[in-house]
C-alpha atoms as a PDB file:
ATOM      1  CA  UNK A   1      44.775 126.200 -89.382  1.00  0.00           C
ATOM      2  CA  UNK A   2      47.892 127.419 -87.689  1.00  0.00           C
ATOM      3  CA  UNK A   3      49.899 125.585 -89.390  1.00  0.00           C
ATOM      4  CA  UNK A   4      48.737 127.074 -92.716  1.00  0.00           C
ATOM      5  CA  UNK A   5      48.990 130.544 -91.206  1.00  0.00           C
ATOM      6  CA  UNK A   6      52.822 130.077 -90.606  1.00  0.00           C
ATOM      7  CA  UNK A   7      53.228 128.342 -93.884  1.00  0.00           C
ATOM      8  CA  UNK A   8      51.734 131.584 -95.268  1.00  0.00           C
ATOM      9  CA  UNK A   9      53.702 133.966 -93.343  1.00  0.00           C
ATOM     10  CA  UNK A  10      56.881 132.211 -94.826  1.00  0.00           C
ATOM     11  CA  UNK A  11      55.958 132.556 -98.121  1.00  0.00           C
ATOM     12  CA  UNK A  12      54.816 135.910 -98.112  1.00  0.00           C
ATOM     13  CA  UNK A  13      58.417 136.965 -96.518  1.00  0.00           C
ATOM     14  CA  UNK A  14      60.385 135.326 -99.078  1.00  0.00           C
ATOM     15  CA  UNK A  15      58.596 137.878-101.232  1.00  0.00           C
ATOM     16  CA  UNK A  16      58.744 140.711 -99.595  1.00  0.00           C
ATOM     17  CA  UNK A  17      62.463 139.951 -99.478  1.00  0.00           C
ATOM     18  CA  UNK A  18      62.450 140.086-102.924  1.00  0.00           C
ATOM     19  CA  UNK A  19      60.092 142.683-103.696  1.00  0.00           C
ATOM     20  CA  UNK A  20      61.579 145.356-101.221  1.00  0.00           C
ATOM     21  CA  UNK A  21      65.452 143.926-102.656  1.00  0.00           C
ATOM     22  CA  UNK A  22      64.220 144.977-105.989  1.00  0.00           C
ATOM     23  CA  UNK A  23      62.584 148.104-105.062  1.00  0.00           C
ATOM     24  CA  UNK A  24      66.294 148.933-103.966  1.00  0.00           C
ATOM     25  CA  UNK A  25      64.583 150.376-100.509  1.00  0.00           C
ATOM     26  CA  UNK A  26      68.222 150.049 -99.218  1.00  0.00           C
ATOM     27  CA  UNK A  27      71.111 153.219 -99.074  1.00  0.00           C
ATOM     28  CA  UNK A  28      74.149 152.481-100.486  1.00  0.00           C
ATOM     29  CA  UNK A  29      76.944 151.857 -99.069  1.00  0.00           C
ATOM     30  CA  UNK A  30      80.588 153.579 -99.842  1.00  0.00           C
ATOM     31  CA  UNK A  31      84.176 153.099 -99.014  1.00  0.00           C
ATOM     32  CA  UNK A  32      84.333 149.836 -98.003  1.00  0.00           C
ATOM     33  CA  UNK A  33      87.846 148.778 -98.497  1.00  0.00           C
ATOM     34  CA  UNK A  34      88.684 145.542 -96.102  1.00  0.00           C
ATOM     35  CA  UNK A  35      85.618 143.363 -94.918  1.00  0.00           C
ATOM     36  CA  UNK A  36      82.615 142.422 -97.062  1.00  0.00           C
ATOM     37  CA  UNK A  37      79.458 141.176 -94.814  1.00  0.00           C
ATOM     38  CA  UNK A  38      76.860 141.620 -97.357  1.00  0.00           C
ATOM     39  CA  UNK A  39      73.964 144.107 -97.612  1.00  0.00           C
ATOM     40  CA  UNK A  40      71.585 144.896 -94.689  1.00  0.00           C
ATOM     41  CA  UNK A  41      68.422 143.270 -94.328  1.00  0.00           C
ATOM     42  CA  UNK A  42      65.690 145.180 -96.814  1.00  0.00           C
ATOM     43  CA  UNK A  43      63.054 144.438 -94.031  1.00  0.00           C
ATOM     44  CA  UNK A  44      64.461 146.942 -91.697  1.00  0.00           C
ATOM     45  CA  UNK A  45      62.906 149.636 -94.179  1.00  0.00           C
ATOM     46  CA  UNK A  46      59.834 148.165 -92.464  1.00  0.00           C
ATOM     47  CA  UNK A  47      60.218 150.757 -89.833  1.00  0.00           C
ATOM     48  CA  UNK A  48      61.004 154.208 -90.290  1.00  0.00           C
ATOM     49  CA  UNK A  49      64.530 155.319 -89.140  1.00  0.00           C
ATOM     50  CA  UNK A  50      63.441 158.604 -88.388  1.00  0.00           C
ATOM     51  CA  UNK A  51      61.151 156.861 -85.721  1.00  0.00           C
ATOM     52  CA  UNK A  52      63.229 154.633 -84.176  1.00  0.00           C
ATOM     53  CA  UNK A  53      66.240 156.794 -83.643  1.00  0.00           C
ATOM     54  CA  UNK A  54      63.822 159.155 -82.319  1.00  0.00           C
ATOM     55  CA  UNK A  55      62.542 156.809 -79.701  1.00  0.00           C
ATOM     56  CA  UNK A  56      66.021 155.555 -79.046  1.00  0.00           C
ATOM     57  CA  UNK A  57      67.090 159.782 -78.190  1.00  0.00           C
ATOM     58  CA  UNK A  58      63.704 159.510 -75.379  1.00  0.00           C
ATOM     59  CA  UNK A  59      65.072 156.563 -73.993  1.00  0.00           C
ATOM     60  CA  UNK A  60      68.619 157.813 -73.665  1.00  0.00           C
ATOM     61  CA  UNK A  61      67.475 160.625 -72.106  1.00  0.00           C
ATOM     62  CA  UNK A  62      65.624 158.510 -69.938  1.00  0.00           C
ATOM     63  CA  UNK A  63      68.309 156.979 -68.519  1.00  0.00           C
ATOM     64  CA  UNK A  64      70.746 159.670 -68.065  1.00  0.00           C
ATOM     65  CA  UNK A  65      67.893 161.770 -65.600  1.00  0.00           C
ATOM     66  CA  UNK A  66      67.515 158.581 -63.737  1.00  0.00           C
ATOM     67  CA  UNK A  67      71.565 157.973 -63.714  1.00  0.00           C
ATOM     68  CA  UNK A  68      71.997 161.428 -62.950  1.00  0.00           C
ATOM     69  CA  UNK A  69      68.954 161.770 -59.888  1.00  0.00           C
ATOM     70  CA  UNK A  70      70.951 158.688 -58.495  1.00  0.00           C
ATOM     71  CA  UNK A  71      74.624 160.226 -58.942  1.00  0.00           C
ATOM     72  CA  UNK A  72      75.102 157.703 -61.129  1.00  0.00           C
ATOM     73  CA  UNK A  73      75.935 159.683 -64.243  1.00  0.00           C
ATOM     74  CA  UNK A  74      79.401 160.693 -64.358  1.00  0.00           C
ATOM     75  CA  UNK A  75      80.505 164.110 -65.061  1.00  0.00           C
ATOM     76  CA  UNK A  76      81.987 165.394 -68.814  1.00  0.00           C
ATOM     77  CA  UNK A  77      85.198 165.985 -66.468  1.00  0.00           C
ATOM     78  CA  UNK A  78      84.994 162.700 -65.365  1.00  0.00           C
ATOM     79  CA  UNK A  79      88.966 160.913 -66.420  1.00  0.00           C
ATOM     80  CA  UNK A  80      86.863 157.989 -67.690  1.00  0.00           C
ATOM     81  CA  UNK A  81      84.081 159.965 -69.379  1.00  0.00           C
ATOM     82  CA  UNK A  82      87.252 161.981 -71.683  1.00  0.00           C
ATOM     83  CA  UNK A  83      89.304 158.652 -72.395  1.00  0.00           C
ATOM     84  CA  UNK A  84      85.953 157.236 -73.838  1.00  0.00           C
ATOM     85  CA  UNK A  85      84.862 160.118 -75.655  1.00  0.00           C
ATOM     86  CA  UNK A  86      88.094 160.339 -77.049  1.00  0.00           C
ATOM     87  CA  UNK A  87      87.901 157.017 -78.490  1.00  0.00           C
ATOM     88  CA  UNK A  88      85.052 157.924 -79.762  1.00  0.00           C
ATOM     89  CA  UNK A  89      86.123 160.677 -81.412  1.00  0.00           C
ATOM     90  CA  UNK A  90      88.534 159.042 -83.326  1.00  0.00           C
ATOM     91  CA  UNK A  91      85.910 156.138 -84.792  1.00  0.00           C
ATOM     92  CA  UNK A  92      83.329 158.048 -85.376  1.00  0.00           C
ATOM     93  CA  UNK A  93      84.463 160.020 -88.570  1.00  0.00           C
ATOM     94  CA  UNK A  94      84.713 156.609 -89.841  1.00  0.00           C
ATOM     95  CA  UNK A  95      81.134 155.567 -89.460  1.00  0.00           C
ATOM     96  CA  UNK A  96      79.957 157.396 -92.606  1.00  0.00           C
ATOM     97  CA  UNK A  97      81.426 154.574 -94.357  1.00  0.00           C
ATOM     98  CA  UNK A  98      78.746 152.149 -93.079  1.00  0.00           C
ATOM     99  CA  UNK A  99      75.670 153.950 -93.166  1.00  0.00           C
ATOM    100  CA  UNK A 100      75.266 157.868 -94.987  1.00  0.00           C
ATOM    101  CA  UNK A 101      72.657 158.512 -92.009  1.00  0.00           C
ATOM    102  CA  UNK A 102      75.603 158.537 -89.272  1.00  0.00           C
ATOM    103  CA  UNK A 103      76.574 162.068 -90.523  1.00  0.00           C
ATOM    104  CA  UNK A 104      74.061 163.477 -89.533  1.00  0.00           C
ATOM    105  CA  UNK A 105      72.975 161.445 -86.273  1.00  0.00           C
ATOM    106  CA  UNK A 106      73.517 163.851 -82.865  1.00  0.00           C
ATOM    107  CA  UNK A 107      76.116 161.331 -81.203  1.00  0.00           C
ATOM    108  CA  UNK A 108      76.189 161.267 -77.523  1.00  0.00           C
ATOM    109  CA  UNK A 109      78.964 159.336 -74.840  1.00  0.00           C
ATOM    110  CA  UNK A 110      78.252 158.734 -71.379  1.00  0.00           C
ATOM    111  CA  UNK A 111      79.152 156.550 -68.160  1.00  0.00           C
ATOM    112  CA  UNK A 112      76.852 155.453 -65.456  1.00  0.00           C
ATOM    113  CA  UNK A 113      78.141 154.041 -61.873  1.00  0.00           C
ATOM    114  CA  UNK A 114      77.123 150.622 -62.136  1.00  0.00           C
ATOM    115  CA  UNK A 115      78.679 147.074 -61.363  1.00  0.00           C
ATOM    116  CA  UNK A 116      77.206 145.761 -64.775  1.00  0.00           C
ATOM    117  CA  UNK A 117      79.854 144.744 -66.997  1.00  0.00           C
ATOM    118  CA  UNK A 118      77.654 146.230 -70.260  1.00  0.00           C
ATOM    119  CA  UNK A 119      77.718 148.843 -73.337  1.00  0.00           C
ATOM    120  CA  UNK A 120      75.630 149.727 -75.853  1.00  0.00           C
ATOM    121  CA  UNK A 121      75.120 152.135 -78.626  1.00  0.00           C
ATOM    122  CA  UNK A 122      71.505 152.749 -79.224  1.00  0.00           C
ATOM    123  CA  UNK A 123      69.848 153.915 -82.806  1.00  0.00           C
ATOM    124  CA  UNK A 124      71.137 156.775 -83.980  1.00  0.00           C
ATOM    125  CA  UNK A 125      74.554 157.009 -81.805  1.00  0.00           C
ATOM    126  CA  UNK A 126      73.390 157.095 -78.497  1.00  0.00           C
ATOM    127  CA  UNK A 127      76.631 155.458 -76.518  1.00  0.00           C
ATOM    128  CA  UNK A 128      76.625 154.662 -72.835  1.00  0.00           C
ATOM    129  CA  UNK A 129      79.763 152.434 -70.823  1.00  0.00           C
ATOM    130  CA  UNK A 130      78.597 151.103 -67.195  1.00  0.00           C
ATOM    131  CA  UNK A 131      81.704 151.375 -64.520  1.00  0.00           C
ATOM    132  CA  UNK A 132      81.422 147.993 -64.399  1.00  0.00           C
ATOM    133  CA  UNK A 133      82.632 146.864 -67.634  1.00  0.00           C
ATOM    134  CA  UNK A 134      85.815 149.211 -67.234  1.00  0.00           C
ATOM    135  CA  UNK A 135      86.843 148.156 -64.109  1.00  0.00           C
ATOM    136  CA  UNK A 136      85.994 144.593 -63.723  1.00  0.00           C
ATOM    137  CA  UNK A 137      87.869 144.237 -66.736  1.00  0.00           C
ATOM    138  CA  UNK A 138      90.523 146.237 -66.851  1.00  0.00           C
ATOM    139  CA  UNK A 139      89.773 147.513 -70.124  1.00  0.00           C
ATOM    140  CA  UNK A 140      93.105 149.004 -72.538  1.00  0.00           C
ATOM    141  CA  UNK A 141      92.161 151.615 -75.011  1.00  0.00           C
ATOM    142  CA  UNK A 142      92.349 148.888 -77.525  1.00  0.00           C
ATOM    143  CA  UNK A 143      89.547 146.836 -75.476  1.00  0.00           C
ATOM    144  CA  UNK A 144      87.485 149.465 -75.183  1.00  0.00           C
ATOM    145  CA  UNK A 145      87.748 150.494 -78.713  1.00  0.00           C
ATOM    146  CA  UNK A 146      86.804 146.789 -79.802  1.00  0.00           C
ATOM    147  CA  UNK A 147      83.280 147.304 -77.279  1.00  0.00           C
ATOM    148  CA  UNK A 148      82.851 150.920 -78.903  1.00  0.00           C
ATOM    149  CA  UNK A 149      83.284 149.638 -82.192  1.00  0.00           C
ATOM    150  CA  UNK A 150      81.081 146.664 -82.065  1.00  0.00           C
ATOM    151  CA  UNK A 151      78.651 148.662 -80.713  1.00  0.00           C
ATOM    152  CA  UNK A 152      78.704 151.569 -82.998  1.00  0.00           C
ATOM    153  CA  UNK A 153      78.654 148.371 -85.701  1.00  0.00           C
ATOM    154  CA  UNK A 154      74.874 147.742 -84.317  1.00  0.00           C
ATOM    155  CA  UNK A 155      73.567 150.731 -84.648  1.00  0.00           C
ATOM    156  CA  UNK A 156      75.560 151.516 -88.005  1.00  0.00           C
ATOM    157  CA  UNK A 157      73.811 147.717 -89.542  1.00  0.00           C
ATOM    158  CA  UNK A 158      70.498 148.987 -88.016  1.00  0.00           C
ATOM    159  CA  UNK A 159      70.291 145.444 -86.128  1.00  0.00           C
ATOM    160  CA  UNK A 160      67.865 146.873 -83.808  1.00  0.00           C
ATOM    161  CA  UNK A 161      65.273 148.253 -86.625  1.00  0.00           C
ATOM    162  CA  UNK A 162      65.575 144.383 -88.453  1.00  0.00           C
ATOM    163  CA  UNK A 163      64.807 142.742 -85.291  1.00  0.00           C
ATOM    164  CA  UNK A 164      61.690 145.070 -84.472  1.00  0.00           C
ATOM    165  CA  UNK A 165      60.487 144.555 -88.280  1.00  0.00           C
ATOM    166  CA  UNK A 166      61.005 140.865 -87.699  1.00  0.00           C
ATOM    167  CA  UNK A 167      59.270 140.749 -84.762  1.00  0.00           C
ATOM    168  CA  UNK A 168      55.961 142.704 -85.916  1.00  0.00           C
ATOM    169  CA  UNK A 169      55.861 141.048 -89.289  1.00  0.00           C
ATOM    170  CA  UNK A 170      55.111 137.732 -87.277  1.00  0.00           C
ATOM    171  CA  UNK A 171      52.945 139.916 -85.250  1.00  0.00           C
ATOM    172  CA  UNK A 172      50.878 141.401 -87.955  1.00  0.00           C
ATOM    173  CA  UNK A 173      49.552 137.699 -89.721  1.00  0.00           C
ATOM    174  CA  UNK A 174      49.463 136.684 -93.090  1.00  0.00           C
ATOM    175  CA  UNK A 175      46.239 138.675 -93.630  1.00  0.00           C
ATOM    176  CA  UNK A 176      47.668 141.900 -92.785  1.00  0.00           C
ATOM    177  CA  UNK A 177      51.049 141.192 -94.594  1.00  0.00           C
ATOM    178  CA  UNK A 178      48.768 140.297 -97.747  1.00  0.00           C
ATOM    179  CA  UNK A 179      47.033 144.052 -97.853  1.00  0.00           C
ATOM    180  CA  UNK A 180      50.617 145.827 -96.856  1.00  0.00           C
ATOM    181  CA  UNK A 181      51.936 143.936 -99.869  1.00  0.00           C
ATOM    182  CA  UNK A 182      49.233 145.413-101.760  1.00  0.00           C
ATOM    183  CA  UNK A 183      49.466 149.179-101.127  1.00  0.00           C
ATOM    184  CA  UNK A 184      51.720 149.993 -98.735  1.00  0.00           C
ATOM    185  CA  UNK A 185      49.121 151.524 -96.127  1.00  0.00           C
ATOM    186  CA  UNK A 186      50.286 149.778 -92.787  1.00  0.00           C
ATOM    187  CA  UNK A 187      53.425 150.851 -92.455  1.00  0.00           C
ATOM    188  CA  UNK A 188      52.325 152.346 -89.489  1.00  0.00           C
ATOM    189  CA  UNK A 189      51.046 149.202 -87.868  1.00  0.00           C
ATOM    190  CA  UNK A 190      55.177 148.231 -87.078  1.00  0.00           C
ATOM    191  CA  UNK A 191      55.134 149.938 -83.073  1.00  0.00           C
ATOM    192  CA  UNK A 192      58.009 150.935 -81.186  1.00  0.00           C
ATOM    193  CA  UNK A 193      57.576 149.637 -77.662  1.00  0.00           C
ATOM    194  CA  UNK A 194      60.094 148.202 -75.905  1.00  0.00           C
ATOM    195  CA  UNK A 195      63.297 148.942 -73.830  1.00  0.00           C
ATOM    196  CA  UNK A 196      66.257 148.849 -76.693  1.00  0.00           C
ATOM    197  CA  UNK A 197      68.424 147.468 -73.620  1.00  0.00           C
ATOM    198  CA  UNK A 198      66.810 144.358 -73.920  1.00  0.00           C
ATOM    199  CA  UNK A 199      66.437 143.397 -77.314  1.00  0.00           C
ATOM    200  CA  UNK A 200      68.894 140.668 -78.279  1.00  0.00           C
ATOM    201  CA  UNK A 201      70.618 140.257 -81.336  1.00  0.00           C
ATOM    202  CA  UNK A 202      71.447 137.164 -83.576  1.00  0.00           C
ATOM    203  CA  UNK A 203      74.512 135.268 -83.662  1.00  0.00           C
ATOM    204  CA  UNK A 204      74.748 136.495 -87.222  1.00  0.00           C
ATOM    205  CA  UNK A 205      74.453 140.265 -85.965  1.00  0.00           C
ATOM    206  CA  UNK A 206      76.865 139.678 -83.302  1.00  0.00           C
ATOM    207  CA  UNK A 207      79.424 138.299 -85.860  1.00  0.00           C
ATOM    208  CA  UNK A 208      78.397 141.067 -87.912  1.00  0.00           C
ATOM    209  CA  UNK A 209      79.136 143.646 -85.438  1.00  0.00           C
ATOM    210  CA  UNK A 210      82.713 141.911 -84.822  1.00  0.00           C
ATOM    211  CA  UNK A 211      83.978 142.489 -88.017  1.00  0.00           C
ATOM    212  CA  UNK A 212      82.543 145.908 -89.095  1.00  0.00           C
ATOM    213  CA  UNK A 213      83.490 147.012 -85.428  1.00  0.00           C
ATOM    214  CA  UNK A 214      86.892 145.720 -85.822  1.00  0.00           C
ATOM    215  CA  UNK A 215      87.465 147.502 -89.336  1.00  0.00           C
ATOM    216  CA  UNK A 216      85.763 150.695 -87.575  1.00  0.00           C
ATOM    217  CA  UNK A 217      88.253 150.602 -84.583  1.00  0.00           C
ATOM    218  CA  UNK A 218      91.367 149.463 -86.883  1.00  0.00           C
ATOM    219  CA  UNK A 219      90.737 152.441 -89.281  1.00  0.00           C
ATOM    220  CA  UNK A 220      90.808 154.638 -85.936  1.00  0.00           C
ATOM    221  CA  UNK A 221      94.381 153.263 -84.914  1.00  0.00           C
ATOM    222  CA  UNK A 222      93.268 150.715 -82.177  1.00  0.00           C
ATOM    223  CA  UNK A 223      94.687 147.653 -82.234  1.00  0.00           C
ATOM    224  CA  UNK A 224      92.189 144.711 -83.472  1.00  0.00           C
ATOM    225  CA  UNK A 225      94.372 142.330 -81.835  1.00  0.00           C
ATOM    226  CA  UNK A 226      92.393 143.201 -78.650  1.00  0.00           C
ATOM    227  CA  UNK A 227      89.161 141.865 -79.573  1.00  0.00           C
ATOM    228  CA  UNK A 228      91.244 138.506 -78.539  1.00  0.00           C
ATOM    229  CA  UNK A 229      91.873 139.347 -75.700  1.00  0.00           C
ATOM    230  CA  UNK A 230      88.367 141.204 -74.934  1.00  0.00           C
ATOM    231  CA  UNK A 231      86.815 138.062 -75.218  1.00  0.00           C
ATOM    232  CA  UNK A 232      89.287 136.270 -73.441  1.00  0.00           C
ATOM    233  CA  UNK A 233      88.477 138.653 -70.198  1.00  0.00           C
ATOM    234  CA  UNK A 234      84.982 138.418 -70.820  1.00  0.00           C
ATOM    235  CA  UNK A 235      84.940 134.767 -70.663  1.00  0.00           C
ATOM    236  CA  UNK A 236      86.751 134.699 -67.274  1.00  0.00           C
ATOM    237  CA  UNK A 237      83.660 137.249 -66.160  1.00  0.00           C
ATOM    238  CA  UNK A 238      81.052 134.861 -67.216  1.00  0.00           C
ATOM    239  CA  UNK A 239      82.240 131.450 -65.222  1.00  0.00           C
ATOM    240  CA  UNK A 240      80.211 132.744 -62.306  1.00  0.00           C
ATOM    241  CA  UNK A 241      76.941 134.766 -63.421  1.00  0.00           C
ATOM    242  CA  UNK A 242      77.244 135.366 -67.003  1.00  0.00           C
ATOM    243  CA  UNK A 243      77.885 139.169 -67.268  1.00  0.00           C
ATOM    244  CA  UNK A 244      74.819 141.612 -68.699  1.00  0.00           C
ATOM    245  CA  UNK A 245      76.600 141.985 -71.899  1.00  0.00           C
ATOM    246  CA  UNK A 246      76.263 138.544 -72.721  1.00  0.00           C
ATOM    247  CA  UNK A 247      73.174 138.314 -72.126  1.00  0.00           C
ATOM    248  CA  UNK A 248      71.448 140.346 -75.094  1.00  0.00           C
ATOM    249  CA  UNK A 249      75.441 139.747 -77.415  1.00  0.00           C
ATOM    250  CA  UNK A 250      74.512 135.609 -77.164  1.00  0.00           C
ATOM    251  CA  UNK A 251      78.457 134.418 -78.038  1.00  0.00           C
ATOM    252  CA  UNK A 252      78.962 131.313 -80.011  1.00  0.00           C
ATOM    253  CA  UNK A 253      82.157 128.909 -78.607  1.00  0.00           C
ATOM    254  CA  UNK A 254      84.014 130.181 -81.882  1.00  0.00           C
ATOM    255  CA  UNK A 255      83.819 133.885 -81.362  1.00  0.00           C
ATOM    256  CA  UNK A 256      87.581 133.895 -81.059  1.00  0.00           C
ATOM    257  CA  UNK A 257      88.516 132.166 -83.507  1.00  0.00           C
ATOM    258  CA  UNK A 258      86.378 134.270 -85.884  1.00  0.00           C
ATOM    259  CA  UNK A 259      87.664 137.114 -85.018  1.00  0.00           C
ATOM    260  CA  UNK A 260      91.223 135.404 -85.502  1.00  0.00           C
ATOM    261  CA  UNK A 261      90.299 134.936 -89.356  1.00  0.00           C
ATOM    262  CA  UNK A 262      89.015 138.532 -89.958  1.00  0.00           C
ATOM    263  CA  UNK A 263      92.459 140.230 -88.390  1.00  0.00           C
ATOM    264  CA  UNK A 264      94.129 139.465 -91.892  1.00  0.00           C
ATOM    265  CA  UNK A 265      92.016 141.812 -93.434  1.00  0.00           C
ATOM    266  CA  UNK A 266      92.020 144.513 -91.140  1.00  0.00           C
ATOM    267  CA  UNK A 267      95.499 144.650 -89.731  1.00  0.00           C
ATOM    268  CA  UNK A 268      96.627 146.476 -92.735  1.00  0.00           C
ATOM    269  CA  UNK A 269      94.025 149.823 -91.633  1.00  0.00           C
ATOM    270  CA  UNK A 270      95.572 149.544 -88.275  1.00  0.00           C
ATOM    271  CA  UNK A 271      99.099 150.021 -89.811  1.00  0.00           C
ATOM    272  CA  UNK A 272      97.926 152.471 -91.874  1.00  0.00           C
ATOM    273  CA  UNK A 273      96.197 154.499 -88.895  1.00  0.00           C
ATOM    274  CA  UNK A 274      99.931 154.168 -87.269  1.00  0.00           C
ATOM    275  CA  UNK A 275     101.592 155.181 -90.149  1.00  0.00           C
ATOM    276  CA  UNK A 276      99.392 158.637 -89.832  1.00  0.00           C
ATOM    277  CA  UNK A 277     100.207 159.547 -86.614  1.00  0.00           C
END
C-alpha cells in the first residue's frame, strides 16, 4: 500500500508540473544577457510569496533583538557593517533582472559577532554576515561580493519557497494532492514552520546560485574571479569541522571547476562594470 501511495504521488507531480507550467503561474523574467539556468520551478507558486517573505521579515527580526540583547549585532557605524552594505548597494539594483518582486522587497544588511563562518539572504532580501566568515577568511571585496551574490541568487530563484512546496507536497498524500488538483482549495494546507537557517538547498540550487550570483556580482564590478578563490579558502576552513555554511550550501568536489566554465560568460559584465567607473 505504500508503495502505491508513492507511485501515486509521482505521478500526480509530473502533472502538476505540467499543469501549473501551462497555466504560466511563473513571472517573467527580463534582461538576462550572459547566463541561461532555465526557468524556476512552477511548484514554488505552491506557496504564497507574500507569506513566506513575510515570515522570513519575523524571523529576521528575530534574530537581530536576540543579536542585539547579546551585543552581538553590530552597529550601522560599524567599518564592517558600511563595506558590506556598500556591496550591497551596488548588486542590488541588479536584482530586478532575476525576479520583478525584488523591487519592491524592503532589503535589509546586518552583522552579528559570531565565530560561524556563515551568510545568508533570507526571502525577500533579508541579508545577515556572521564575524566569523569575514575574519576567518579574510574575505576581499570580491569574496564577499561572490557570498552576497550567491546569496541574494537564493532568495532571487525563490529556492527556499520550492523546497517548502516540495516538502509539503510529500506531506500532504496523494489524496489531498488529488482534490488540490481539482479546485484549487488547499492552498492553504502548504505551512510555514521552520527556521529558514536550516533549510538546505540542492546541489542544483547551489550551482544555481553560483552562476546567477556570479553574473549579479560581475554586473556590480566585482571580480568573478574570486569565487575561485572563495572556495579555495573555504575548503581550507572545512579540513577540521566543516564550517556552518557548508552545512545547509552541500558543495560537490567540482564546484570549482564549475565556476571555472561559467567565468567566460560573465567576465565580459565585469569589464563592462570597469569600463563605467
Amino acid at each position: 500500500m505504500e508503495g502505491r501511495v508513492f507511485v501515486h504521488i509521482a505521478a500526480i507531480l509530473m502533472v502538476l508540473r505540467g499543469s501549473l507550467a501551462a497555466m504560466a503561474f511563473f513571472m517573467p523574467l527580463t534582461g538576462l544577457a550572459q547566463v541561461d539556468v532555465g526557468k524556476p520551478s512552477s511548484l514554488r507558486n505552491l506557496v504564497p510569496a507574500d507569506q513566506l517573505e513575510g515570515s522570513a521579515a519575523q524571523q529576521y527580526g528575530d534574530l537581530k533583538r536576540q543579536a542585539a540583547a547579546k551585543g552581538a549585532l553590530a552597529p550601522d557605524n560599524h567599518p564592517q557593517v558600511r563595506r558590506l552594505r556598500d556591496i550591497a548597494a551596488k548588486i542590488i539594483p541588479f536584482a530586478g533582472k532575476w525576479n520583478p518582486r525584488a523591487a519592491h522587497w524592503r532589503w535589509e544588511v546586518n552583522l552579528i559577532g559570531s565565530k560561524q563562518i556563515n551568510a545568508f539572504c533570507m526571502p525577500g532580501g533579508k541579508i545577515a554576515f556572521y564575524t566569523g566568515i569575514l575574519d576567518t577568511l579574510k574575505l576581499t571585496d570580491d569574496e564577499v561580493a561572490m557570498i552576497m551574490g550567491h546569496e541574494i541568487a537564493h532568495a532571487l530563484r525563490e529556492h527556499a519557497r520550492e523546497r517548502i512546496a516540495k516538502s509539503e507536497l510529500t506531506n500532504l498524500g496523494a489524496s489531498l494532492l488529488g482534490e488540490f488538483l481539482g479546485g484549487g482549495k488547499y492552498t492553504g494546507a502548504f505551512q510555514l514552520g521552520g527556521s529558514f537557517l536550516s533549510l538546505k538547498f540542492s546541489r542544483d540550487d547551489e550551482s544555481e546560485a553560483d552562476v546567477v550570483g556570479m553574473e549579479l556580482a560581475a554586473r556590480a564590478g566585482f571580480d568573478p574571479r574570486a569565487g575561485v578563490s572563495l572556495w579555495q579558502k573555504m575548503g581550507a576552513a572545512g579540513r577540521g569541522a566543516p564550517p556552518q555554511w557548508l552545512s545547509t550550501h552541500p558543495s560537490g568536489g567540482n564546484r570549482i571547476q564549475e565556476i571555472e566554465r561559467h567565468l567566460p560568460q560573465v567576465m565580459p559584465l565585469y569589464q563592462q562594470a570597469l569600463a563605467k567607473r
